[in-house]
Protein backbone atom coordinates (compact mmCIF):
# COMPACT_ATOMS: atom_id res chain seq x y z
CA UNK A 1 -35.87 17.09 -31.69
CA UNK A 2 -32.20 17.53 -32.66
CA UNK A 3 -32.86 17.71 -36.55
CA UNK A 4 -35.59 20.04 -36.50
CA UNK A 5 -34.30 21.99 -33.60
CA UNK A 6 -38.07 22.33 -32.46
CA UNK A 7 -36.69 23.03 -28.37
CA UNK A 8 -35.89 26.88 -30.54
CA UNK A 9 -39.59 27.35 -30.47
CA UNK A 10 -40.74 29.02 -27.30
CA UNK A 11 -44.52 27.90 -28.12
CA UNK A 12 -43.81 23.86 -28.12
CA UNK A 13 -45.65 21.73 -25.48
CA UNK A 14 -46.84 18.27 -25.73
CA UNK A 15 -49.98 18.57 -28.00
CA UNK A 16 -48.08 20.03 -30.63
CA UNK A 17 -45.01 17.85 -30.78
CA UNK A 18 -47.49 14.97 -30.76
CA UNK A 19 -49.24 16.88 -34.15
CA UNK A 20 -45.73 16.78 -35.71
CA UNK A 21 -45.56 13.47 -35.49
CA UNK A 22 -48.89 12.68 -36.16
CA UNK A 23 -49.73 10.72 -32.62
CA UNK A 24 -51.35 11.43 -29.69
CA UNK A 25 -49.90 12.88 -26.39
CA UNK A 26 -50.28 9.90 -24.58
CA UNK A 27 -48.50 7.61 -26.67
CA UNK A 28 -45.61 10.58 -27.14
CA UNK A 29 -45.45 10.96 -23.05
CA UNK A 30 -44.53 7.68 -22.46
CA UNK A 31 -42.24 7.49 -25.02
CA UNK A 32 -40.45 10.38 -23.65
CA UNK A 33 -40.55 9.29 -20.23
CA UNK A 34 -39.37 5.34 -21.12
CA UNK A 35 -36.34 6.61 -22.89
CA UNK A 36 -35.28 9.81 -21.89
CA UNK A 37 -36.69 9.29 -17.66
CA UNK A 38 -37.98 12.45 -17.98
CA UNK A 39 -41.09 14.63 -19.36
CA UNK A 40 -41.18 17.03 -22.39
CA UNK A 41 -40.14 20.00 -21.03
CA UNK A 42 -37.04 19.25 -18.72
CA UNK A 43 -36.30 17.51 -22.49
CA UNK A 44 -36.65 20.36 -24.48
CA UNK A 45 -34.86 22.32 -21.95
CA UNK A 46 -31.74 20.23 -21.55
CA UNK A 47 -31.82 20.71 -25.52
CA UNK A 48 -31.90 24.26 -24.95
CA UNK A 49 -29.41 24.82 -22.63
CA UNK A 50 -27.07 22.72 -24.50
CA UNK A 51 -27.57 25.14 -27.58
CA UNK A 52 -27.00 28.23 -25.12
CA UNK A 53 -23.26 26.99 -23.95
CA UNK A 54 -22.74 26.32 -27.42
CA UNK A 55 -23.59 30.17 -28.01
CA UNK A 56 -22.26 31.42 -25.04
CA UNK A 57 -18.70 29.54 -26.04
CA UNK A 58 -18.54 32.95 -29.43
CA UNK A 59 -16.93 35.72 -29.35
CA UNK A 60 -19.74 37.84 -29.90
CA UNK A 61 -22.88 36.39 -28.00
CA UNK A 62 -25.70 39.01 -26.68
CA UNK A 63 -27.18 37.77 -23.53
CA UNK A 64 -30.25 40.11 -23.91
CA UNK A 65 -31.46 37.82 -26.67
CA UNK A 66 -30.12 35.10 -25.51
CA UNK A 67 -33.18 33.15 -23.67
CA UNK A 68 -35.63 33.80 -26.87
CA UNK A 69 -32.81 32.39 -28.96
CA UNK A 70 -32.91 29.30 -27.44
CA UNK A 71 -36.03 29.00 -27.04
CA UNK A 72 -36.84 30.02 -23.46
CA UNK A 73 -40.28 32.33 -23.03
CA UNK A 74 -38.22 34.22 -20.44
CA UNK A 75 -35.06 35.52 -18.98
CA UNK A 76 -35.88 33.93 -15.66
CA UNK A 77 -37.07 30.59 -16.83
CA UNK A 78 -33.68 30.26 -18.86
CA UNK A 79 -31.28 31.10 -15.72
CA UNK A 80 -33.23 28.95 -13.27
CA UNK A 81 -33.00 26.18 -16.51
CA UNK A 82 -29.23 27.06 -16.64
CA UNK A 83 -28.32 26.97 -12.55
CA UNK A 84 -30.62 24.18 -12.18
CA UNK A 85 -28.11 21.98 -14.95
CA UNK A 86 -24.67 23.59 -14.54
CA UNK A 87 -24.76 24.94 -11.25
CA UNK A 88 -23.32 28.02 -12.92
CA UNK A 89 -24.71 31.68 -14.09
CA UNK A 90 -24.11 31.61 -17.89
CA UNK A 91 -21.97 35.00 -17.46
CA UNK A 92 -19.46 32.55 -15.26
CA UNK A 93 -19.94 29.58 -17.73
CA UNK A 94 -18.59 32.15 -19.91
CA UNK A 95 -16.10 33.87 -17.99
CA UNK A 96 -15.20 30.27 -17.36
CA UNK A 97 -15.14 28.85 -20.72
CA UNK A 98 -13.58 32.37 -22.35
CA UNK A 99 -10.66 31.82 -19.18
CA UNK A 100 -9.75 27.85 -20.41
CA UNK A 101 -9.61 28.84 -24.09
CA UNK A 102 -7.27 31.65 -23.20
CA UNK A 103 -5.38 29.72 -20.93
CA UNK A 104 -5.16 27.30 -23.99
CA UNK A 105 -4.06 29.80 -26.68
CA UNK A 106 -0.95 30.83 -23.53
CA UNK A 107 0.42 27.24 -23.01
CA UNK A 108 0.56 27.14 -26.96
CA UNK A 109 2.60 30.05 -27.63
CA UNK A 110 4.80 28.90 -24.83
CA UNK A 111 5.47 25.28 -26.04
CA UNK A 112 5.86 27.17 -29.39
CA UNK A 113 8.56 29.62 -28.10
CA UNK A 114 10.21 26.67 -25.74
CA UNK A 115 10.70 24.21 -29.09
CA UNK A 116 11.96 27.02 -31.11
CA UNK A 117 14.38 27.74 -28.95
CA UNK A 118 15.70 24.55 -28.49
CA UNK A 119 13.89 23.32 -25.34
CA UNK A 120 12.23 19.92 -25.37
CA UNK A 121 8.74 20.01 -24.28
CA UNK A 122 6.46 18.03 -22.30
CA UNK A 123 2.53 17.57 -23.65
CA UNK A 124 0.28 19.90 -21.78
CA UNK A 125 -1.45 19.19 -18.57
CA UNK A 126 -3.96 22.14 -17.52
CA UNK A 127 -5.43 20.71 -15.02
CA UNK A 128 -2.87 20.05 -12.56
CA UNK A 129 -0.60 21.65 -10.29
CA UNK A 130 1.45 22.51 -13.63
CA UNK A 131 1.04 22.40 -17.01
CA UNK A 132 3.94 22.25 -19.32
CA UNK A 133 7.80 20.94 -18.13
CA UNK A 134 10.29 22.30 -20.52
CA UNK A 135 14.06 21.07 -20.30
CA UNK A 136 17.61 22.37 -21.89
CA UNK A 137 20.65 20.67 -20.85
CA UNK A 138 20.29 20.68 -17.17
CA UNK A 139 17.75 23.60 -17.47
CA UNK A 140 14.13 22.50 -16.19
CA UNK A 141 11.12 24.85 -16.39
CA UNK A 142 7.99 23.55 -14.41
CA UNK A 143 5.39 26.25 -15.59
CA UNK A 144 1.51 27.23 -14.95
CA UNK A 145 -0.60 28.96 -16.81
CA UNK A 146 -3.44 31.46 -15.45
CA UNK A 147 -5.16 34.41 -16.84
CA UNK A 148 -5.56 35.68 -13.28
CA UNK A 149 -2.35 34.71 -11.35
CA UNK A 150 -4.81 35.28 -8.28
CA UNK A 151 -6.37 31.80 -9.11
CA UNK A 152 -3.57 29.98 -7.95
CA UNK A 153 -4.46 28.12 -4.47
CA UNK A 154 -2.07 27.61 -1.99
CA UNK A 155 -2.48 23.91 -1.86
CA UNK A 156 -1.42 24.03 -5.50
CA UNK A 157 1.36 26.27 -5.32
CA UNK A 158 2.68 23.72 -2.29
CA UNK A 159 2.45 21.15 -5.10
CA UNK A 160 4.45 22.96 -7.72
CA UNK A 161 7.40 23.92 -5.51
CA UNK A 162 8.10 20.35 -3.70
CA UNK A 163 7.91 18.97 -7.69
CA UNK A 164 10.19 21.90 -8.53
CA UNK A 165 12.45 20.77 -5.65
CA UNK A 166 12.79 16.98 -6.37
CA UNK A 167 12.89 18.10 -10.07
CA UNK A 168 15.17 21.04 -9.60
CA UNK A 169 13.14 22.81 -11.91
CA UNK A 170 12.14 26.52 -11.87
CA UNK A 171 8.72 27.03 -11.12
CA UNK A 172 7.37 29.96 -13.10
CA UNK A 173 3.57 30.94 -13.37
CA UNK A 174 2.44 32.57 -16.42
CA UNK A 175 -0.72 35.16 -16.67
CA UNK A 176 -2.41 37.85 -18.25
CA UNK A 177 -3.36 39.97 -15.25
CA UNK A 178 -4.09 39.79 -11.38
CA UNK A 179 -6.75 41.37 -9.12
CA UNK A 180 -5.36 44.72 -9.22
CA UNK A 181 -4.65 44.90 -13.36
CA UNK A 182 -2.57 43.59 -16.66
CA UNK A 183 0.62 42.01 -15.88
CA UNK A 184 3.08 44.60 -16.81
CA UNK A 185 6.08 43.48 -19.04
CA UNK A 186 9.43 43.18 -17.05
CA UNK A 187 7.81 42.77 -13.56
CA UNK A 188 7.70 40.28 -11.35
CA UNK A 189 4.77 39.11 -9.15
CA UNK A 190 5.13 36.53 -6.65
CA UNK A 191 1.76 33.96 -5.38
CA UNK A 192 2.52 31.90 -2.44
CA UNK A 193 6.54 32.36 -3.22
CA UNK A 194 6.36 31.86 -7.00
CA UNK A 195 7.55 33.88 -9.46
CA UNK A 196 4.45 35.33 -12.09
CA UNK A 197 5.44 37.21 -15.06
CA UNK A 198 3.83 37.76 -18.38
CA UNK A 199 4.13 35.90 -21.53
CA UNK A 200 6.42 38.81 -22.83
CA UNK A 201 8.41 38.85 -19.94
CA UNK A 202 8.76 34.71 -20.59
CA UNK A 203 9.53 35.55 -23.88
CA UNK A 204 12.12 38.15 -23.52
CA UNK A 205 14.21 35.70 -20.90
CA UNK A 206 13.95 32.85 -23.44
CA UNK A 207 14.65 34.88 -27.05
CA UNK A 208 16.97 37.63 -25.14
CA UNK A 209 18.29 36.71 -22.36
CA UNK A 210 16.84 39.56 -21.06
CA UNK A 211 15.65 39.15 -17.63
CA UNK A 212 13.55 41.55 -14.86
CA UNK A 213 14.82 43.63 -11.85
CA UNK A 214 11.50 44.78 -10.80
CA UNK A 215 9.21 42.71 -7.91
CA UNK A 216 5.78 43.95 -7.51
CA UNK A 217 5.01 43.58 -3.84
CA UNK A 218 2.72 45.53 -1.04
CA UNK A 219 3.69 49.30 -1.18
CA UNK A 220 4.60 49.15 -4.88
CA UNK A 221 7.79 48.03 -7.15
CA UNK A 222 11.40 46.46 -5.48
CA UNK A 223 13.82 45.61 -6.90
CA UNK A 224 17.47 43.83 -5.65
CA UNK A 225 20.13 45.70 -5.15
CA UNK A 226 24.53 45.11 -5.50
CA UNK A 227 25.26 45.83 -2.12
CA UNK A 228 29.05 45.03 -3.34
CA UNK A 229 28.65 47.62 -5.81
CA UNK A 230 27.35 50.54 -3.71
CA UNK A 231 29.78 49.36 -0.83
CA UNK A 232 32.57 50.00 -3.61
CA UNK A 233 31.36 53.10 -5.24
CA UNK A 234 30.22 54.87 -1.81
CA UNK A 235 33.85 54.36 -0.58
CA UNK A 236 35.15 55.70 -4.07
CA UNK A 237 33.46 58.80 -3.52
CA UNK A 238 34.44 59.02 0.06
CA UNK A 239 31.43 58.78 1.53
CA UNK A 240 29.95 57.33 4.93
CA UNK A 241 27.03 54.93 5.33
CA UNK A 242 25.42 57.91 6.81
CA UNK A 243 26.24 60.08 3.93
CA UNK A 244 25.13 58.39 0.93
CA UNK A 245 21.82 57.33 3.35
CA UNK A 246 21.08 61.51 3.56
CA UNK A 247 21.62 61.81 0.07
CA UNK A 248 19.16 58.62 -0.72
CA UNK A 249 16.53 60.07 1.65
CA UNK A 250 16.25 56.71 3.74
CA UNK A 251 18.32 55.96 7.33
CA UNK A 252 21.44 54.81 7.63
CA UNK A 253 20.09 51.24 9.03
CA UNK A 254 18.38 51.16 5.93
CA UNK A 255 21.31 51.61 3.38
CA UNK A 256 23.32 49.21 5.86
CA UNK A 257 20.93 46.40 4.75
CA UNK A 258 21.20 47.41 1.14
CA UNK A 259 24.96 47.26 1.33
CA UNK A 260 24.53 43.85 2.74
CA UNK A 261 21.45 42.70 0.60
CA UNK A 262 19.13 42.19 3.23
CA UNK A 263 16.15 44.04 2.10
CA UNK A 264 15.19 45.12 -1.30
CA UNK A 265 14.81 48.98 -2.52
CA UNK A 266 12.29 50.73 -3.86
CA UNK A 267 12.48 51.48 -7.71
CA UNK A 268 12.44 55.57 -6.65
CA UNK A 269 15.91 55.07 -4.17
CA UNK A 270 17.84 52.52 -6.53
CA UNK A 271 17.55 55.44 -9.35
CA UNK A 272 18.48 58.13 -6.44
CA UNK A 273 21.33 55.43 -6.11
CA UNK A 274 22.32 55.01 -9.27
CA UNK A 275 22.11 59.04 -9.89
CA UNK A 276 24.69 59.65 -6.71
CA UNK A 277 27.11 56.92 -7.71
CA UNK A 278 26.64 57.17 -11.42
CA UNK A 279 26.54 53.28 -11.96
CA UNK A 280 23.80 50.57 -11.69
CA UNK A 281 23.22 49.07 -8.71
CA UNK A 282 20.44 47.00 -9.69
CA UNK A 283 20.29 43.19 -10.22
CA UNK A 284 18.63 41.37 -12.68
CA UNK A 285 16.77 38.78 -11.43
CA UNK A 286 17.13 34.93 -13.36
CA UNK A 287 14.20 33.20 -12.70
CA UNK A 288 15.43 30.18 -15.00
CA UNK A 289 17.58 29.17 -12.04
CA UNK A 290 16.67 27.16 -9.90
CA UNK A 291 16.41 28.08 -6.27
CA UNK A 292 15.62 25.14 -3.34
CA UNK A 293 12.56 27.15 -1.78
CA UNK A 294 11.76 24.57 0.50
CA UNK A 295 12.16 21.41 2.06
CA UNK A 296 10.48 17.99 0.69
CA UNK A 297 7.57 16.80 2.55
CA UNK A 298 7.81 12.99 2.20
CA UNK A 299 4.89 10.79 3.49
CA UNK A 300 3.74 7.09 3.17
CA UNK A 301 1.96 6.62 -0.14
CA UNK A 302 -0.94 3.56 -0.12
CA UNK A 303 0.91 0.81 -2.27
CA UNK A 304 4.34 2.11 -1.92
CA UNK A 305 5.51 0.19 0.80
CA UNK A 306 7.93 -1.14 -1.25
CA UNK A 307 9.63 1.63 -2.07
CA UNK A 308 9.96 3.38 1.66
CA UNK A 309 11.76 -0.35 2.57
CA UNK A 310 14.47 0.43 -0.37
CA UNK A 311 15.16 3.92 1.22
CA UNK A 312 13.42 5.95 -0.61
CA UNK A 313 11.33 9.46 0.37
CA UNK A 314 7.94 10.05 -1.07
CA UNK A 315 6.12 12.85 -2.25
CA UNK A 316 2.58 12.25 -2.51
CA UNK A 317 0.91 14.20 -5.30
CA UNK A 318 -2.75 15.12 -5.42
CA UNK A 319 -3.22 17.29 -8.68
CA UNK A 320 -0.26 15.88 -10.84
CA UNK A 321 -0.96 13.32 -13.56
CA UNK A 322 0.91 10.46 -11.44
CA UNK A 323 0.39 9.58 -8.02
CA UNK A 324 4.00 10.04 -6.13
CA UNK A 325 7.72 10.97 -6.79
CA UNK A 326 10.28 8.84 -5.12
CA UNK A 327 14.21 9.87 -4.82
CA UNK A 328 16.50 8.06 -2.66
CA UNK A 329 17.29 9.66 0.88
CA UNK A 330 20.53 9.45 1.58
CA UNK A 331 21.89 8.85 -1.93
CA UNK A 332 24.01 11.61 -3.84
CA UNK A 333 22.00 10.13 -6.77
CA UNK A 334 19.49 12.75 -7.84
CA UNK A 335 17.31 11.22 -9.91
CA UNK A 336 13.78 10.23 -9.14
CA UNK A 337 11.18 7.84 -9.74
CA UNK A 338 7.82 9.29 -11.22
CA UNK A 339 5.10 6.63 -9.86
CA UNK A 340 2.08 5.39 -10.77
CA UNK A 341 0.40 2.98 -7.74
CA UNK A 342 -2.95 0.06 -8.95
CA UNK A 343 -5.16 1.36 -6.60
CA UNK A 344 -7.66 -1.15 -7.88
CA UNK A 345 -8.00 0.76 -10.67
CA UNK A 346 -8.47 -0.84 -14.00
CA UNK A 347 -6.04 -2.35 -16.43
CA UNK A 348 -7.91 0.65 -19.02
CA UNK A 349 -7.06 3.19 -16.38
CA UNK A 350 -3.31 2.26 -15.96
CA UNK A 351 -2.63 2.00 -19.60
CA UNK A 352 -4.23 5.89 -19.76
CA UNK A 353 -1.85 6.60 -17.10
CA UNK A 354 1.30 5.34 -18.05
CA UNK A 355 0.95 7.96 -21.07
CA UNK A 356 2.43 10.83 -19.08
CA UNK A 357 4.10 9.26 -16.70
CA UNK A 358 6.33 8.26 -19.94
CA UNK A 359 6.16 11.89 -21.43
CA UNK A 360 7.35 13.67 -17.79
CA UNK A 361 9.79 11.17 -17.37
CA UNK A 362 11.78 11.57 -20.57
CA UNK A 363 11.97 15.50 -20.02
CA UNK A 364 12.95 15.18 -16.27
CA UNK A 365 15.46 12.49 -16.69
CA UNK A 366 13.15 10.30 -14.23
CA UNK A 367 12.48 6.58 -14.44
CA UNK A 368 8.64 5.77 -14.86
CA UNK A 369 7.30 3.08 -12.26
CA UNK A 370 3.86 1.06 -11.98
CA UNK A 371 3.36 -0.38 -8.77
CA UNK A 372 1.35 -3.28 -9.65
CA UNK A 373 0.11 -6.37 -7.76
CA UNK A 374 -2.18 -7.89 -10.27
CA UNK A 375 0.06 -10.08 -12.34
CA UNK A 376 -2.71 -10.12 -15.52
CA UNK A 377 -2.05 -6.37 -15.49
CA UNK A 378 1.73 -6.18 -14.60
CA UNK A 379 2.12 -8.14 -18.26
CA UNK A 380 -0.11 -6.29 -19.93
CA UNK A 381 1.65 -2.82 -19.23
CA UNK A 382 5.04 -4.80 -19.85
């Protein structure tokens, strides 16, 4: 079957495999059945669907030729073949498939861009709640990659800040485009209180030190204003709150909370602002450093007792490559504890697991733990 590729003909049926190789369809049945639990054609057609991913995973792959291609008699034989063994249209195992490799090809050229510029570099975890941790001196980046920052869940996002937190890291999701287009170069968008930015805009932080003033938000582009600076130029030029808030076409409540930084401006009245008081009044906005966005959400973690008993908070993770993150309460000592727990899982398991629990805790300054009760184990992991 797989060296003569016969599933590719759309005329094959029992009688004449069984001519092929020169038996009779009884015999050949029960073969097939005995070893593969199954009868000729849901054979051929895992065969064939098999050869269609591989297809579907080129560049250039026409779906109107598709089915006859891989040896389907039909369009509608080869989707119901498809659903019934991926649970997927192949357009969306494409779109699928097409979105991993790109997401891929992004995490590269940002471990590339981080190690050239000095930063040391975690491996790459893309199935998690991040996928590449990046330090520099006390700089940590937690990052995530996307080609729609729109795919981001809200559980996962909840993930990524609390690491960020215990970490102080910045968290920083990386993307292509969102719902509503490309991700334009300079701009920031924010998912569940996250900053997302291009791969340029990463880029021109990291090479140039050049970061964004502009925050995409409902009702178009913000960005943060010097209220210090307007404060000092408007009395310069002798003018009232009022004043300078006729000029700028917005209340005088309005340019009272720019003065004071309470709200952010449109891009239109910071370059009305900038025109009146010839100066910029616009702030650039560093996403590198690290902001405390929220509290830590410590719970009990199955295995961990231990810990808790020694004072210690614990943040249970659910799409991270270890299980928990402890860090000492009421200690002024900020480092953590990245922690693996046995979970009756196997000794195979644990030794897979310890791989990045070493990696992350090398470029977060945190100490790796196993929480093991099987003593066989606890010497084999050393």
């Amino acid at each position: 079957i797989e060296n003569k590729m016969i599933y590719l003909d759309t005329t094959i049926n029992l009688s004449k495999f069984s001519l092929l190789l020169c038996t009779n369809t009884t015999y050949l049945s029960k073969v097939i059945n005995i070893f593969f639990k199954c009868n000729l054609k849901t054979l051929l057609n895992k065969y064939r669907i098999e050869y269609a991913k591989e297809l579907l995973k080129m560049e250039h792959c026409d779906l109107k030729t598709l089915p006859k291609r891989c040896g389907f008699a039909s369009r509608s034989s080869f989707y119901a073949a498809f659903m019934k063994y991926e649970h997927i249209a192949p357009m969306d195992f494409r779109a699928h498939y097409m979105s991993i490799e790109i997401r891929k090809k992004i995490d590269m050229e940002i471990d590339n861009l981080l190690t050239s510029e000095g930063y040391k570099t975690s491996n790459i975890y893309d199935q998690g709640s991040f996928d590449l941790v990046a330090r520099k001196n006390l700089l940590i980046l937690l990052l995530k990659t996307f080609l729609n920052i729109d795919s981001i869940n809200e559980a996962n996002a909840h993930e990524m800040k609390q690491l960020a937190n215990i970490f102080l890291a910045s968290p920083i999701i990386i993307g292509e485009k969102s719902r509503n287009g490309i991700l334009e170069e300079g701009v920031i968008y924010e998912r569940y209180d996250i900053p997302a930015i291009s791969f340029e805009t990463l880029k021109n932080m990291i090479l140039y030190k050049e970061y964004p003033e502009i925050l995409a938000d409902r009702g178009g582009y913000f960005v943060k204003v010097d209220g210090n600076v307007i404060k000092q130029y408007r009395e310069e030029y002798s003018l009232s709150l009022k004043d300078l808030a006729d000029l700028a076409h917005v209340s005088r409540a309005t340019m009272y909370k720019y003065e004071n930084e309470i709200v952010r401006a449109n891009t239109e009245t910071a370059m009305i602002l900038e025109e009146i008081l010839n100066t910029k009044v616009t702030l650039d906005i560093d996403l590198l450093k690290p902001t405390i966005s929220e509290d830590i959400e410590y719970s009990n973690v199955e295995g961990a007792d231990d810990l808790s008993k020694l004072g210690y908070g614990i943040l249970s993770t659910n799409k991270s490559p270890f299980d928990a993150v402890a860090k000492m309460k009421s200690s002024k000592d900020k480092s953590s504890l990245l922690t693996n727990v046995e979970k009756n899982r196997s000794e195979k398991t644990l030794k897979r697991m310890a791989i990045p629990l070493k990696d992350l805790s090398m470029i977060t300054s945190s100490e790796p733990v196993f929480i093991i009760n099987n003593d066989k184990i606890k010497d084999s992991l050393g």
